[in-house]
PDB file of N, CA and C in Angstrom:
ATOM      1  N   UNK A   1     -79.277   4.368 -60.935  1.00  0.00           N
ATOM      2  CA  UNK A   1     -77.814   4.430 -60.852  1.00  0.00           C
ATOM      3  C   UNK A   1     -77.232   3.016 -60.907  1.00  0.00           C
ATOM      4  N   UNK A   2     -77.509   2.136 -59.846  1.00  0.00           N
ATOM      5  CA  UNK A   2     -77.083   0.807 -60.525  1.00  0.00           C
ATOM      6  C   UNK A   2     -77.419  -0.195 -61.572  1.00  0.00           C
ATOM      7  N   UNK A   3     -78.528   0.574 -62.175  1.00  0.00           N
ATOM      8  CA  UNK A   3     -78.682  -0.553 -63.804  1.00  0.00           C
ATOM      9  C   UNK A   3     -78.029   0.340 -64.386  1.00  0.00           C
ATOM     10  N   UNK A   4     -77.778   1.415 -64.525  1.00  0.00           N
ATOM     11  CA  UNK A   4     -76.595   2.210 -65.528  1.00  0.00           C
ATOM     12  C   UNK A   4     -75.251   1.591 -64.915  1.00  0.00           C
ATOM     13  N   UNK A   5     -75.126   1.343 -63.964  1.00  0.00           N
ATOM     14  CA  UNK A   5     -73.418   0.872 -63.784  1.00  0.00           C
ATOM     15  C   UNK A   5     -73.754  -0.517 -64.438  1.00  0.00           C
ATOM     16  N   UNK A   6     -74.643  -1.452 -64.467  1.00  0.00           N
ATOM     17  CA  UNK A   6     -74.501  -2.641 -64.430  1.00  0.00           C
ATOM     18  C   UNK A   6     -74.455  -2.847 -66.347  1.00  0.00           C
ATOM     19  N   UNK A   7     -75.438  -1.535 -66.811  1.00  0.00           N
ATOM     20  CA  UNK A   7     -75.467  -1.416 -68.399  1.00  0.00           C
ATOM     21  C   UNK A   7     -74.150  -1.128 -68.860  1.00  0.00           C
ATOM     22  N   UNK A   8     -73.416  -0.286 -67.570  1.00  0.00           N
ATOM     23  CA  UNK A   8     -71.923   0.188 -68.394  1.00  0.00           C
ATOM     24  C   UNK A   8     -71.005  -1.108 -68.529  1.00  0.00           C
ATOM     25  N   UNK A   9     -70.868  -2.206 -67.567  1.00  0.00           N
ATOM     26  CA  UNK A   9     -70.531  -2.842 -67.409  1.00  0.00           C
ATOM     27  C   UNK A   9     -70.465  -3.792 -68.458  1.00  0.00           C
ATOM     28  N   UNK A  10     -71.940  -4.251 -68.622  1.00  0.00           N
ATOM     29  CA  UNK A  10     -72.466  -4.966 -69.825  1.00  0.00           C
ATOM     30  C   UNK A  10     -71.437  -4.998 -71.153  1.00  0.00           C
ATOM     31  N   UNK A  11     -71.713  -3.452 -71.360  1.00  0.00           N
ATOM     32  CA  UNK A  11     -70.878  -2.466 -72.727  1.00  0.00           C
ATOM     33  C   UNK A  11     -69.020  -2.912 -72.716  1.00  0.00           C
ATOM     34  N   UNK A  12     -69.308  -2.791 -71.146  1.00  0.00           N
ATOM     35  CA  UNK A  12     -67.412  -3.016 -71.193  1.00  0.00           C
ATOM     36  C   UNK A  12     -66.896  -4.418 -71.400  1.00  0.00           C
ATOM     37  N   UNK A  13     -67.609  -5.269 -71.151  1.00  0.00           N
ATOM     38  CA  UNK A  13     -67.489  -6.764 -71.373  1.00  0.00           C
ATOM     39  C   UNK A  13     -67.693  -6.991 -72.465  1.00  0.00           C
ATOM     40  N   UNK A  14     -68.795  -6.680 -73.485  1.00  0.00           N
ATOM     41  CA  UNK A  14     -68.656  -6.916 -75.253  1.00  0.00           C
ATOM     42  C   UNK A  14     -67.513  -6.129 -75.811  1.00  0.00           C
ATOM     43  N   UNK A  15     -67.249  -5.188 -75.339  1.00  0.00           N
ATOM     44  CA  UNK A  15     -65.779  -4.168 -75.566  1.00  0.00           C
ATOM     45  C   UNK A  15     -64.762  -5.238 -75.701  1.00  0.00           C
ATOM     46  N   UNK A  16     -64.692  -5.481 -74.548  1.00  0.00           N
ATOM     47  CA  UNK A  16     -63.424  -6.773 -74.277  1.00  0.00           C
ATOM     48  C   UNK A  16     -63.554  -7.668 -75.253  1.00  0.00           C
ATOM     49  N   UNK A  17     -64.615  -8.273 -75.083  1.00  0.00           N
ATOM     50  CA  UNK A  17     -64.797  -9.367 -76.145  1.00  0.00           C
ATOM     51  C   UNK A  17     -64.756  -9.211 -77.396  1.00  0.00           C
ATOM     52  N   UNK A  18     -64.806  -7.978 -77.883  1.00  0.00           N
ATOM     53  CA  UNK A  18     -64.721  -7.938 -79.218  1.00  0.00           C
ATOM     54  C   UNK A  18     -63.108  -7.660 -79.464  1.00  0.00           C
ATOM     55  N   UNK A  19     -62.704  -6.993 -78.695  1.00  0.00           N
ATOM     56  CA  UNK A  19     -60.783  -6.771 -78.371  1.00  0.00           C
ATOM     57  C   UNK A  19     -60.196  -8.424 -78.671  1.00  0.00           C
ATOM     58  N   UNK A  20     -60.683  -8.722 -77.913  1.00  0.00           N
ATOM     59  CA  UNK A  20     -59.788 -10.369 -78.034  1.00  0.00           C
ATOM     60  C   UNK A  20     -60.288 -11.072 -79.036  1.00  0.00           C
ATOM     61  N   UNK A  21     -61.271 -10.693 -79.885  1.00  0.00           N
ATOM     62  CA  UNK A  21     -61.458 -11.342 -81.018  1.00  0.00           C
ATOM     63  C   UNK A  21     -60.628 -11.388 -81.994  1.00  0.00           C
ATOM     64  N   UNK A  22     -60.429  -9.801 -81.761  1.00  0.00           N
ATOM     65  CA  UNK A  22     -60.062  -9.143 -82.879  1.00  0.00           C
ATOM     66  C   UNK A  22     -58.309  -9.343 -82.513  1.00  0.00           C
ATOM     67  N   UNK A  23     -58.164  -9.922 -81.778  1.00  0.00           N
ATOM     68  CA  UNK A  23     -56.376 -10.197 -81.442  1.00  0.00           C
ATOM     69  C   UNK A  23     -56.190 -11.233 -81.956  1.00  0.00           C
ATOM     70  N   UNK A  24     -57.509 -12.115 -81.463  1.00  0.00           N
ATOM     71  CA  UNK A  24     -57.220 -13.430 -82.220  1.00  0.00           C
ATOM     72  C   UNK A  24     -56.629 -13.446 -83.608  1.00  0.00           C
ATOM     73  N   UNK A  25     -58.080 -12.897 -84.232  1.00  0.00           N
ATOM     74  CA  UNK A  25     -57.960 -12.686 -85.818  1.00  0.00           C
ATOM     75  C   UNK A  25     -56.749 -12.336 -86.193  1.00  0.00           C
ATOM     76  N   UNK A  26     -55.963 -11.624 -85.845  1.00  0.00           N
ATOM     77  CA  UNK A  26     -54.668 -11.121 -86.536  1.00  0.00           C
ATOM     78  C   UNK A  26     -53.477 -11.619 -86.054  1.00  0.00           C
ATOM     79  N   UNK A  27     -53.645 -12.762 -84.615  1.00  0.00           N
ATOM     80  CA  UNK A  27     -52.512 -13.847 -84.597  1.00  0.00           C
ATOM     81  C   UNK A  27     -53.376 -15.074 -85.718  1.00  0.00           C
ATOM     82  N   UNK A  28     -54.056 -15.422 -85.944  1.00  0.00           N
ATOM     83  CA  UNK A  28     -54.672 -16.134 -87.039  1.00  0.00           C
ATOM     84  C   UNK A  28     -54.085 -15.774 -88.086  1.00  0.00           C
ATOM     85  N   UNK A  29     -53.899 -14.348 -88.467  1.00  0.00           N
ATOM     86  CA  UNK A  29     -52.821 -14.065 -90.210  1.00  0.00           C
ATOM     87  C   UNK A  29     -51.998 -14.398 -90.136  1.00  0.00           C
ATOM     88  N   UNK A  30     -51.358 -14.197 -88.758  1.00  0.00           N
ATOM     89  CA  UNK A  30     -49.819 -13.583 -88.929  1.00  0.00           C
ATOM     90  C   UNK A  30     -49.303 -15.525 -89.324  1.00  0.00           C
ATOM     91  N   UNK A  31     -49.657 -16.369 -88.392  1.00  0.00           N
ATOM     92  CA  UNK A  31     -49.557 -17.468 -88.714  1.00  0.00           C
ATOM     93  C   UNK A  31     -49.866 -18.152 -89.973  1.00  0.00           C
ATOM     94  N   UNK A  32     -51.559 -17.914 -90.499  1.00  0.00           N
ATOM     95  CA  UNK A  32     -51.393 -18.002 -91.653  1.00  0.00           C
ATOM     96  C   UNK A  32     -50.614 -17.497 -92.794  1.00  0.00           C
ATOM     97  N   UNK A  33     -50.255 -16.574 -92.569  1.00  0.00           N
ATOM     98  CA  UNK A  33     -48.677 -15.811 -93.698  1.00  0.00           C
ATOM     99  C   UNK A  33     -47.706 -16.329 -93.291  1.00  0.00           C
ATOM    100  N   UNK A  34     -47.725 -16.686 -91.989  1.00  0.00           N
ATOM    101  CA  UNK A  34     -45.708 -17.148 -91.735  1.00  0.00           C
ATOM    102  C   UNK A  34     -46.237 -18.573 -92.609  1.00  0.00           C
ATOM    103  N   UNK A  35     -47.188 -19.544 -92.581  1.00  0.00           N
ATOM    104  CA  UNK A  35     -47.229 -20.648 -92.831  1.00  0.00           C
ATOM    105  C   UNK A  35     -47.118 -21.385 -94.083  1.00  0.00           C
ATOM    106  N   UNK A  36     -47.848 -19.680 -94.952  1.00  0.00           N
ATOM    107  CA  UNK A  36     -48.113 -20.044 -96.259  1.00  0.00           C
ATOM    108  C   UNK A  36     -46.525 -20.061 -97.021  1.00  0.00           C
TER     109      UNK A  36
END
């Protein structure tokens, strides 16, 4: 039970991290289009 919470956990933190990547990336366009 707690290496499955600690695996869910794991999962939810690359979740995140891939979320804010992916926010990045598309304040990265939006700037690159306002810029171009």
């Amino acid at each position: 039970m707690c290496k499955q919470g600690s695996r869910e956990r794991q999962v939810g933190e690359k979740m995140r991290e891939a979320l804010e990547v992916n926010l990045r990336d598309k304040e990265g366009e939006r700037v690159s289009i306002c810029s171009a």
